[in-house]
C-alpha atoms as a PDB file:
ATOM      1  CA  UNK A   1       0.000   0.000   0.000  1.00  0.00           C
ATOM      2  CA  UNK A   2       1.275   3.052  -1.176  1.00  0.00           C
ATOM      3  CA  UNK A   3       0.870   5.639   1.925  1.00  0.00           C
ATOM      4  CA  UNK A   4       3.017   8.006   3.050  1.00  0.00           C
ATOM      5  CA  UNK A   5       4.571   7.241   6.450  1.00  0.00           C
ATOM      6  CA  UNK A   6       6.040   8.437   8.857  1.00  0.00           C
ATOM      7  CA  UNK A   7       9.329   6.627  11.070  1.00  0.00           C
ATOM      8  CA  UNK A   8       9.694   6.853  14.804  1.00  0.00           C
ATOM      9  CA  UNK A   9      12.779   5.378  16.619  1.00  0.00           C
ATOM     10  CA  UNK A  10      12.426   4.583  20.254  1.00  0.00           C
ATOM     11  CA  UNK A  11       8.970   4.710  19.961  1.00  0.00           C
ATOM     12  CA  UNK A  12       8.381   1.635  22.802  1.00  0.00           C
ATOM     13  CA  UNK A  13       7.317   4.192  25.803  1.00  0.00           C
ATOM     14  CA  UNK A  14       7.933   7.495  26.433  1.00  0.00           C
ATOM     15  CA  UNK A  15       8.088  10.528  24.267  1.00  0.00           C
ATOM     16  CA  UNK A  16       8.429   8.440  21.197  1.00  0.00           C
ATOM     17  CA  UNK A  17       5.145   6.178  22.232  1.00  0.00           C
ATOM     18  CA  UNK A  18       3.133   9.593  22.640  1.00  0.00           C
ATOM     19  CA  UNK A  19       4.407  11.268  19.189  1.00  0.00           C
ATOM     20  CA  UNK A  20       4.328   7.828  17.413  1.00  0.00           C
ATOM     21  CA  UNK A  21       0.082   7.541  18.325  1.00  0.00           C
ATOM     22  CA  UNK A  22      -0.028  11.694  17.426  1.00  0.00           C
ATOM     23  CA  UNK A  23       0.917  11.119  14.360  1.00  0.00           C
ATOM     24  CA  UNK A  24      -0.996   8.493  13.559  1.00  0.00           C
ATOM     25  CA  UNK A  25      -4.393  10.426  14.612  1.00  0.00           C
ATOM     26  CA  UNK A  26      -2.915  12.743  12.094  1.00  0.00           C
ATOM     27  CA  UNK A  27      -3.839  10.173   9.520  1.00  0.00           C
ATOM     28  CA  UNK A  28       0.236   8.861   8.895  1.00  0.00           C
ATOM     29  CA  UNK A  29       0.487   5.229   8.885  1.00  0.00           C
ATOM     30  CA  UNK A  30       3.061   4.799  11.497  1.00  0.00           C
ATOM     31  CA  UNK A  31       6.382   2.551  12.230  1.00  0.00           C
ATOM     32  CA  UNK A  32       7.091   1.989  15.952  1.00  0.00           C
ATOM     33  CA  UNK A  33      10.741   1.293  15.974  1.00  0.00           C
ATOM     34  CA  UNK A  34      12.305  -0.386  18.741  1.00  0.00           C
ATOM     35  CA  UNK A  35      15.315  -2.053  19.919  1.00  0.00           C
ATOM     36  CA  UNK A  36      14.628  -4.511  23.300  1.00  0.00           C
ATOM     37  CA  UNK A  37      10.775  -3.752  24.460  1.00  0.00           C
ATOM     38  CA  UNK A  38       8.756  -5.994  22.120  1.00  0.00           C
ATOM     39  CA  UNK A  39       5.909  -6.218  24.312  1.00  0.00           C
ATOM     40  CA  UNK A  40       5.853  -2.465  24.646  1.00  0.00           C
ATOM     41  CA  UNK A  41       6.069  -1.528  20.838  1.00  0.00           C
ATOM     42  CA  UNK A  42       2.814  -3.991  20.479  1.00  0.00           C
ATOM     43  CA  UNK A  43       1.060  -2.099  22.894  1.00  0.00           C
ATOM     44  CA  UNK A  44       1.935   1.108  21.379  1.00  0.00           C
ATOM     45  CA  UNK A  45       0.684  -0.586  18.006  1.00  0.00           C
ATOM     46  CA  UNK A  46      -2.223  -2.203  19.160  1.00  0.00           C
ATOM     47  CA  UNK A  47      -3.874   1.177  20.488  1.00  0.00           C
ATOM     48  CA  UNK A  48      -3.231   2.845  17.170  1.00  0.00           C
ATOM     49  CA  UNK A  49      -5.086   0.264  15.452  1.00  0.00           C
ATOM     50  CA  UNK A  50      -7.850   0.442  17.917  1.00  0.00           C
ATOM     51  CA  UNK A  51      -8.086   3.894  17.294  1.00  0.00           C
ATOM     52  CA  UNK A  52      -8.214   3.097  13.418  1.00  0.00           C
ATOM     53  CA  UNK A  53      -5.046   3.996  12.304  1.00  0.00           C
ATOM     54  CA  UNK A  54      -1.990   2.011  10.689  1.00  0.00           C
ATOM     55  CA  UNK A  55       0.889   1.018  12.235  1.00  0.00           C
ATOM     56  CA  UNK A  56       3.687  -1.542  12.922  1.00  0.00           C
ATOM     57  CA  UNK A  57       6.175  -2.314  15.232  1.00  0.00           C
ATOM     58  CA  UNK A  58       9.944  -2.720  13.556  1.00  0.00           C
ATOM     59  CA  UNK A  59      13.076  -3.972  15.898  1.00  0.00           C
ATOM     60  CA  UNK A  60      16.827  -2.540  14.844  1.00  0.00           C
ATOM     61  CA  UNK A  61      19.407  -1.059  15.911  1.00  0.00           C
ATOM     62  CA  UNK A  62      19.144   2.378  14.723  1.00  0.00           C
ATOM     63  CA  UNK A  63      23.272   2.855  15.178  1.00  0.00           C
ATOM     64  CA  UNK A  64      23.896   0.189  12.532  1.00  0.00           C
ATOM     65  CA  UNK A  65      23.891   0.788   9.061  1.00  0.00           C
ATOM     66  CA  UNK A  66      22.815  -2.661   7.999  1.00  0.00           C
ATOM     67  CA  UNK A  67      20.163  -2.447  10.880  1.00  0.00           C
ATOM     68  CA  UNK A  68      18.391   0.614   9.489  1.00  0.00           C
ATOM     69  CA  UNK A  69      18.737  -0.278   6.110  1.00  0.00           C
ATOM     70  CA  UNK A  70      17.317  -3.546   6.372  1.00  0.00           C
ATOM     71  CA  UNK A  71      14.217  -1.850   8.854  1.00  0.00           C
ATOM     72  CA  UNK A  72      13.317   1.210   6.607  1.00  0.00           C
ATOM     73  CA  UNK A  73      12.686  -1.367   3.725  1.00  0.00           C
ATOM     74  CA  UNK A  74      10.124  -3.361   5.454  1.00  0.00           C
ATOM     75  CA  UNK A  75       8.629  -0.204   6.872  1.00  0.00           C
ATOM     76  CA  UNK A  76       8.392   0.667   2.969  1.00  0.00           C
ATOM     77  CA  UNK A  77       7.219  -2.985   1.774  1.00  0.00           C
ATOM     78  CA  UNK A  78       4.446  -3.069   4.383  1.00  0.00           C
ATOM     79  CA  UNK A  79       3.300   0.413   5.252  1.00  0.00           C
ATOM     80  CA  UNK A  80       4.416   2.745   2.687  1.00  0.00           C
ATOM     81  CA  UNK A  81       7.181   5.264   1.694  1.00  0.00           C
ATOM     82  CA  UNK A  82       8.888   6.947   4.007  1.00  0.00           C
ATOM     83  CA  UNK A  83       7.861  10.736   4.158  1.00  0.00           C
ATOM     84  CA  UNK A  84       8.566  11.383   8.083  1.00  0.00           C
ATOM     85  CA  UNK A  85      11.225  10.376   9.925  1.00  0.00           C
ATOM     86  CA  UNK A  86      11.499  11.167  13.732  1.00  0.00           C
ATOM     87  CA  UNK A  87      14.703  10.043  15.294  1.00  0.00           C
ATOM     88  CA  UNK A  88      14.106   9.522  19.008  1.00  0.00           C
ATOM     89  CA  UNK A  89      15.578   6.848  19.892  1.00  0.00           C
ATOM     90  CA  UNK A  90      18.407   7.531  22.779  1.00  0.00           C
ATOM     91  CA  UNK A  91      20.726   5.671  24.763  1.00  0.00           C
ATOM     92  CA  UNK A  92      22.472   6.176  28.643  1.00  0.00           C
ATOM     93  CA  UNK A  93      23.686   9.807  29.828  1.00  0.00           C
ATOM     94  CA  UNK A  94      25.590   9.080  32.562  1.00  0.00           C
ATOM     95  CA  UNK A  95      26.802  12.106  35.187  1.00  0.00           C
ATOM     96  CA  UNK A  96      31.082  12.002  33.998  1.00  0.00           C
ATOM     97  CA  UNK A  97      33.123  14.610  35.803  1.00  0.00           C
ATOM     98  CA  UNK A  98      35.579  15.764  33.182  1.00  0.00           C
ATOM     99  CA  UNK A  99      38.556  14.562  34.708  1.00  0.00           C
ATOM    100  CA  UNK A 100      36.934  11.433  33.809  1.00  0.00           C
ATOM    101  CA  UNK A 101      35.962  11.457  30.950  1.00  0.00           C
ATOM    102  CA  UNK A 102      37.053   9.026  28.181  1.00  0.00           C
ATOM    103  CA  UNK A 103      36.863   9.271  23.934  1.00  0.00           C
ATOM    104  CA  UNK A 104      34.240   6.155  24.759  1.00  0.00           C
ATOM    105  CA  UNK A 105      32.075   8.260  26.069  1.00  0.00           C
ATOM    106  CA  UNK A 106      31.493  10.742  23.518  1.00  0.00           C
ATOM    107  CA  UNK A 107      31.266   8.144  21.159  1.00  0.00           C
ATOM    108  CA  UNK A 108      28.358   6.660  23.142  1.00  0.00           C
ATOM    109  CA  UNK A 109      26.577   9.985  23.063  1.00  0.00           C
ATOM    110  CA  UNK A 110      27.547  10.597  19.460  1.00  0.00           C
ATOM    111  CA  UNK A 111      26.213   7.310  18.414  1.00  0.00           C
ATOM    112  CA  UNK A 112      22.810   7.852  19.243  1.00  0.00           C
ATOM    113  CA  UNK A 113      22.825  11.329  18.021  1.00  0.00           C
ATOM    114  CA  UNK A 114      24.949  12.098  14.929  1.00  0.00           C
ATOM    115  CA  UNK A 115      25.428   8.344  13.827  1.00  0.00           C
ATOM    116  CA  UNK A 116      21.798   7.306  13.680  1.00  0.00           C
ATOM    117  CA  UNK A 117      19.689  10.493  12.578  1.00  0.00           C
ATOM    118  CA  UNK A 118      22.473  10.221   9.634  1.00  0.00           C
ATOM    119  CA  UNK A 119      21.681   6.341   8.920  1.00  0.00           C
ATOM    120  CA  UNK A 120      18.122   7.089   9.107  1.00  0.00           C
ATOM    121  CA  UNK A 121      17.634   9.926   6.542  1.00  0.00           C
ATOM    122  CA  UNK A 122      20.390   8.432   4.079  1.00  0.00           C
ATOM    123  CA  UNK A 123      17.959   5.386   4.213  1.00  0.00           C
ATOM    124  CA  UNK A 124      14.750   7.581   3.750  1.00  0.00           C
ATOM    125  CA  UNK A 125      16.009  10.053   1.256  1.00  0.00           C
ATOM    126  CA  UNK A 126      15.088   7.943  -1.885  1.00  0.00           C
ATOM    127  CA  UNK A 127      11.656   7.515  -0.569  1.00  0.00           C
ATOM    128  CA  UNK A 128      11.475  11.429   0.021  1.00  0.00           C
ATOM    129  CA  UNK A 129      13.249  12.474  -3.131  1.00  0.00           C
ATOM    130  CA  UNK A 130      10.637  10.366  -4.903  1.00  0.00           C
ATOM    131  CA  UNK A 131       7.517  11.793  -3.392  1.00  0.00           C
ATOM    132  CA  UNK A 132       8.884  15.415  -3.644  1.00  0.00           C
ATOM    133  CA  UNK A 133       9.069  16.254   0.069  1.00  0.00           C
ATOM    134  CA  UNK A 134       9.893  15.023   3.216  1.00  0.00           C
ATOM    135  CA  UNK A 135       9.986  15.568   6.965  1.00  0.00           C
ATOM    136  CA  UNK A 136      13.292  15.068   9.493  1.00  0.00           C
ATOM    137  CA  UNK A 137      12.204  16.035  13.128  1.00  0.00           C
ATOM    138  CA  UNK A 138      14.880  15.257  15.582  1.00  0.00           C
ATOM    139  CA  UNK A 139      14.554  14.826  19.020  1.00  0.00           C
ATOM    140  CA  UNK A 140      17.346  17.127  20.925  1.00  0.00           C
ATOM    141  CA  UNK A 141      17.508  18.686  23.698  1.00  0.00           C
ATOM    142  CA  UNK A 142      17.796  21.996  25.497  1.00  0.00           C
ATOM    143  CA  UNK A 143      20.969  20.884  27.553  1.00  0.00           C
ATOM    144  CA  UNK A 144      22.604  22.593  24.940  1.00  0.00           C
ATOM    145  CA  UNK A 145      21.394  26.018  26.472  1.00  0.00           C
ATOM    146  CA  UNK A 146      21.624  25.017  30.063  1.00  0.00           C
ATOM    147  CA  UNK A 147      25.132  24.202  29.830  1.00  0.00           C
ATOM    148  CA  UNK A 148      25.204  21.790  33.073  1.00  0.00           C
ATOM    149  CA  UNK A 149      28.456  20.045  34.889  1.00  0.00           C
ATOM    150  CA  UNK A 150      28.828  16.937  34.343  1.00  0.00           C
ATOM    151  CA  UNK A 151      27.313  15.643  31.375  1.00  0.00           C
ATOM    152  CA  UNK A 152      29.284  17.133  28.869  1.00  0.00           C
ATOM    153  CA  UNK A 153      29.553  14.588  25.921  1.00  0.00           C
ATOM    154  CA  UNK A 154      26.207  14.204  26.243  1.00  0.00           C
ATOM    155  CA  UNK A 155      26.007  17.934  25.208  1.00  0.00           C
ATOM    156  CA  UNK A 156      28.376  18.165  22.868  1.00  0.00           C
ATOM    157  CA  UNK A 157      26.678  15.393  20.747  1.00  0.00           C
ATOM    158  CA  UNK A 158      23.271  17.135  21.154  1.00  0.00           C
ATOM    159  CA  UNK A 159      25.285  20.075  19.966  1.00  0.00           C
ATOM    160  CA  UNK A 160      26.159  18.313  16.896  1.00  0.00           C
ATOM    161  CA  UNK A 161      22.896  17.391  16.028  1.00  0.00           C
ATOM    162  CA  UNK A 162      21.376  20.510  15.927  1.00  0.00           C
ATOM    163  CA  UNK A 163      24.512  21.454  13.696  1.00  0.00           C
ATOM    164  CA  UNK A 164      23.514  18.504  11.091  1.00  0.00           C
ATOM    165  CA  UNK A 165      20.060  19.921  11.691  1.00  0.00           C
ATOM    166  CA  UNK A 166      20.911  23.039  10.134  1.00  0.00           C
ATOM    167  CA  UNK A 167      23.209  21.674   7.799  1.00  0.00           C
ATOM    168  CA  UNK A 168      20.896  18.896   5.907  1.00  0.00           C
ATOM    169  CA  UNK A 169      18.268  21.620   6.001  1.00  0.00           C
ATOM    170  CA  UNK A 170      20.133  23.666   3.271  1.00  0.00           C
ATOM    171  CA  UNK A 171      21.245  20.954   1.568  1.00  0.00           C
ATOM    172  CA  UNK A 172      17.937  19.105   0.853  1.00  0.00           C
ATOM    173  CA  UNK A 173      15.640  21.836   0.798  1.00  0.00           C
ATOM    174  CA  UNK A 174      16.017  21.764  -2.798  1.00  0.00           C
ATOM    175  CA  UNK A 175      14.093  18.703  -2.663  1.00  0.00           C
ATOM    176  CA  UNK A 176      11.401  19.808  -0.560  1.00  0.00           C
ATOM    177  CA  UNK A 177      12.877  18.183   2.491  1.00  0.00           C
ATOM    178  CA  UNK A 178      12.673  20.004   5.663  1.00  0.00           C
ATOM    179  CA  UNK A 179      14.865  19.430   8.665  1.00  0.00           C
ATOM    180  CA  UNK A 180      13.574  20.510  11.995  1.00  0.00           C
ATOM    181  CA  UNK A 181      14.807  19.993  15.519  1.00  0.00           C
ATOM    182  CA  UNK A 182      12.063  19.941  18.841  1.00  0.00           C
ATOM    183  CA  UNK A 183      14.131  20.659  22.146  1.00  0.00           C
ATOM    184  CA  UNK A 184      11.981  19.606  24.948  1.00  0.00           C
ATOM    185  CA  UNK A 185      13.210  20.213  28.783  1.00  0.00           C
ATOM    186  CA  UNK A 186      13.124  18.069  31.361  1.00  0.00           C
ATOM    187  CA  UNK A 187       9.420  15.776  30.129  1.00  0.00           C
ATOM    188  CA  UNK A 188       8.811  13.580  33.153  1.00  0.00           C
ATOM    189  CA  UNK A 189       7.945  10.073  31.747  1.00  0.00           C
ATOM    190  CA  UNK A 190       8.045   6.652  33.055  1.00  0.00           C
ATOM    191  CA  UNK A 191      11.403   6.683  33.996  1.00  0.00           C
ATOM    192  CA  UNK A 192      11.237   9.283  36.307  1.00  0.00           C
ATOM    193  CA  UNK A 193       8.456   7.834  38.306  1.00  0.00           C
ATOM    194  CA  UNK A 194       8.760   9.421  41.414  1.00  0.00           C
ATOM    195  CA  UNK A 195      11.372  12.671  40.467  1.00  0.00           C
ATOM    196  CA  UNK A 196      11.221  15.340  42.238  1.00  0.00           C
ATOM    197  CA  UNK A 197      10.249  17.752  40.231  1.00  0.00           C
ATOM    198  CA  UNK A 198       9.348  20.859  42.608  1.00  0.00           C
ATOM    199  CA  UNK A 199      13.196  22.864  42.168  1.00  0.00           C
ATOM    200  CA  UNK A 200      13.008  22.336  38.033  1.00  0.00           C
ATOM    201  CA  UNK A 201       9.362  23.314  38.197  1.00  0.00           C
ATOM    202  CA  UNK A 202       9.533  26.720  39.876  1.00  0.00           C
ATOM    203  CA  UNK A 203      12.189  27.318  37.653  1.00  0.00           C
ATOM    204  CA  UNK A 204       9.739  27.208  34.560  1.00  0.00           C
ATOM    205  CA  UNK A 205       7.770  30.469  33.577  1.00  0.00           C
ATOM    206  CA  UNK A 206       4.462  28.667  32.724  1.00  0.00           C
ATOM    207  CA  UNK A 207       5.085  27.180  36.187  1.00  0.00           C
ATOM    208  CA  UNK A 208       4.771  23.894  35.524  1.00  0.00           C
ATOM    209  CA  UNK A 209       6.552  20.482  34.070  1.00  0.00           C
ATOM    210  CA  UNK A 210       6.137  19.440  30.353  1.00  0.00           C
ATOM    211  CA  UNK A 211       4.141  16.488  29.269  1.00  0.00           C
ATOM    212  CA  UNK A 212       5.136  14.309  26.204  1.00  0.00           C
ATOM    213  CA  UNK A 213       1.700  15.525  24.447  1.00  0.00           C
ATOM    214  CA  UNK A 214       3.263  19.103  24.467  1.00  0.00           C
ATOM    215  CA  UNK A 215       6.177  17.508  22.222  1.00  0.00           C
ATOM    216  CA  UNK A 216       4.096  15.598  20.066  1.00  0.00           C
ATOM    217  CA  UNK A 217       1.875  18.566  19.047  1.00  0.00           C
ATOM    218  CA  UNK A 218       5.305  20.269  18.097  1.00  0.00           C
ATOM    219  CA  UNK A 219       6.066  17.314  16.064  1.00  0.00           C
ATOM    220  CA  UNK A 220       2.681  16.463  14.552  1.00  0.00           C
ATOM    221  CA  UNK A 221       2.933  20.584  13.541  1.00  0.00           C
ATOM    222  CA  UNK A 222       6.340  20.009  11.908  1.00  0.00           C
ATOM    223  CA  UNK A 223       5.220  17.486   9.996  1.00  0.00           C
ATOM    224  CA  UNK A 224       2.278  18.239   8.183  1.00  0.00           C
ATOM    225  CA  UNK A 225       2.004  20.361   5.492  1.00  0.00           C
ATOM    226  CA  UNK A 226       1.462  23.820   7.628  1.00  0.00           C
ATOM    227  CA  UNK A 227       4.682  23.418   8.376  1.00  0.00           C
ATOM    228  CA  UNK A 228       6.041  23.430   4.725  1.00  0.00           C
ATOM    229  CA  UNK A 229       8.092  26.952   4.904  1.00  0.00           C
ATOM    230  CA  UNK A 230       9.936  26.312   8.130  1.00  0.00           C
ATOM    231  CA  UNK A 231      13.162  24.540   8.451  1.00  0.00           C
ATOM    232  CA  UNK A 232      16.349  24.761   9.903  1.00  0.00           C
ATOM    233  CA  UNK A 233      15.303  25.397  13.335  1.00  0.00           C
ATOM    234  CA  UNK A 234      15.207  24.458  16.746  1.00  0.00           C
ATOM    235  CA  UNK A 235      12.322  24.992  18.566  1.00  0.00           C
ATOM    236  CA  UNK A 236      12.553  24.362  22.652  1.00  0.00           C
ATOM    237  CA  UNK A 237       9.425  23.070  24.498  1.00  0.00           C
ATOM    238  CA  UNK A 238      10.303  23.898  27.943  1.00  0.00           C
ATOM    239  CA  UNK A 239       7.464  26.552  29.281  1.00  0.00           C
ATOM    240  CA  UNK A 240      10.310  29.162  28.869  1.00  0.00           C
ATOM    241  CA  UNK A 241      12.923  27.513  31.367  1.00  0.00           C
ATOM    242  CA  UNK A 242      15.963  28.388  29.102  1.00  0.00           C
ATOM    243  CA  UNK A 243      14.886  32.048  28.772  1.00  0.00           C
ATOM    244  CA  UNK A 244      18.137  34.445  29.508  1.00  0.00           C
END
């Protein structure tokens, strides 16, 4: 079936669960990518069915080549061509005081977000090319503004991909392609059960925490077609808590 579709990595639980069923009550037939939580990815698929829309779960490794490769061609044999592709998908950020810190571990960080946001759209592109337009939404972060101790590779690579952000988005714009990056702040999900939130809260203008819904609005903007004449940007959704 020939329907446009859109590609979210890490899409088991948390943020990418909640954008993943956004878009598909946006009408995209959707590809729930995951790597270890099979049961999870199912769920996430089953309730977008329920609610009548398309989708399937898809297992790889979205920091190897063959991995990706051999995933976005079954998400294009079975659902459709790729036209969206949201890479979520993250790994560990462990707290590394400088005098500690190793090449490894910015090569952990920059796996998960240089390597595989640049595996995933050289996979997609053909797809995109073909249909004359496509979306790239990354996930980053606004650590990059906060500029906090201790997790500094972890910055540096988030760094970098708002840099290939900017970068892809003047080099396939010609195509119709737009290249976006969505910043969220600290978005309590299940992981966090039972953070304290209270000190990051009263930090936050709008005085209160994020929710993954307030990401996945961003997203489901950035990829439809209202969204055709913006790219290159990042876009923080944070209630204001990076304001100077």
């Amino acid at each position: 079936m020939d329907t446009p579709t859109a590609l979210v990595t890490g899409a088991s639980r948390g943020l990418g669960a909640v954008i993943a069923r956004r878009l598909a009550e946006d009408g995209w037939a959707v590809a729930v990518n995951y790597h270890a939580s099979a049961a999870a990815a199912e769920a996430v698929v089953a309730g977008i069915r329920s609610a009548g829309g398309r989708a399937a779960a898809y297992r790889a490794d979205v920091t190897d080549e063959g991995s990706v490769r051999t995933m976005v061609t079954a998400v294009e044999d079975e659902l459709g061509p790729l036209q969206v592709v949201v890479p979520n998908a993250t790994g560990p950020q462990p707290s590394v005081p400088v005098e500690e810190l190793t090449w490894q571990h910015h090569l952990d960080q920059l796996r998960f977000f240089v390597l595989s946001p640049t595996l995933l759209v050289q996979a997609a592109l053909p797809a995109m090319r073909r249909l004359g337009g496509g979306r790239v939404i990354q996930i980053g972060s606004d650590i990059v503004d906060r500029a906090l101790p201790h997790v500094s590779a972890y910055t540096a690579a988030k760094a970098a991909q708002l840099g290939l952000t900017r970068s892809w988005s003047r080099e396939l714009g010609r195509w119709g392609i737009t290249v976006n990056l969505v910043a969220p702040g600290w978005i309590p999900v299940e992981r966090h059960a039972g953070a304290d939130t209270q000190n990051y809260q009263a930090a936050v203008p709008l005085g209160r925490m994020g929710t993954p819904e307030d990401v996945a609005e961003l997203v489901a903007y950035l990829a439809s077609d209202r969204a055709s004449f913006v790219t290159g940007q990042q876009i923080s959704v944070n209630g204001g808590h990076t304001l100077g």
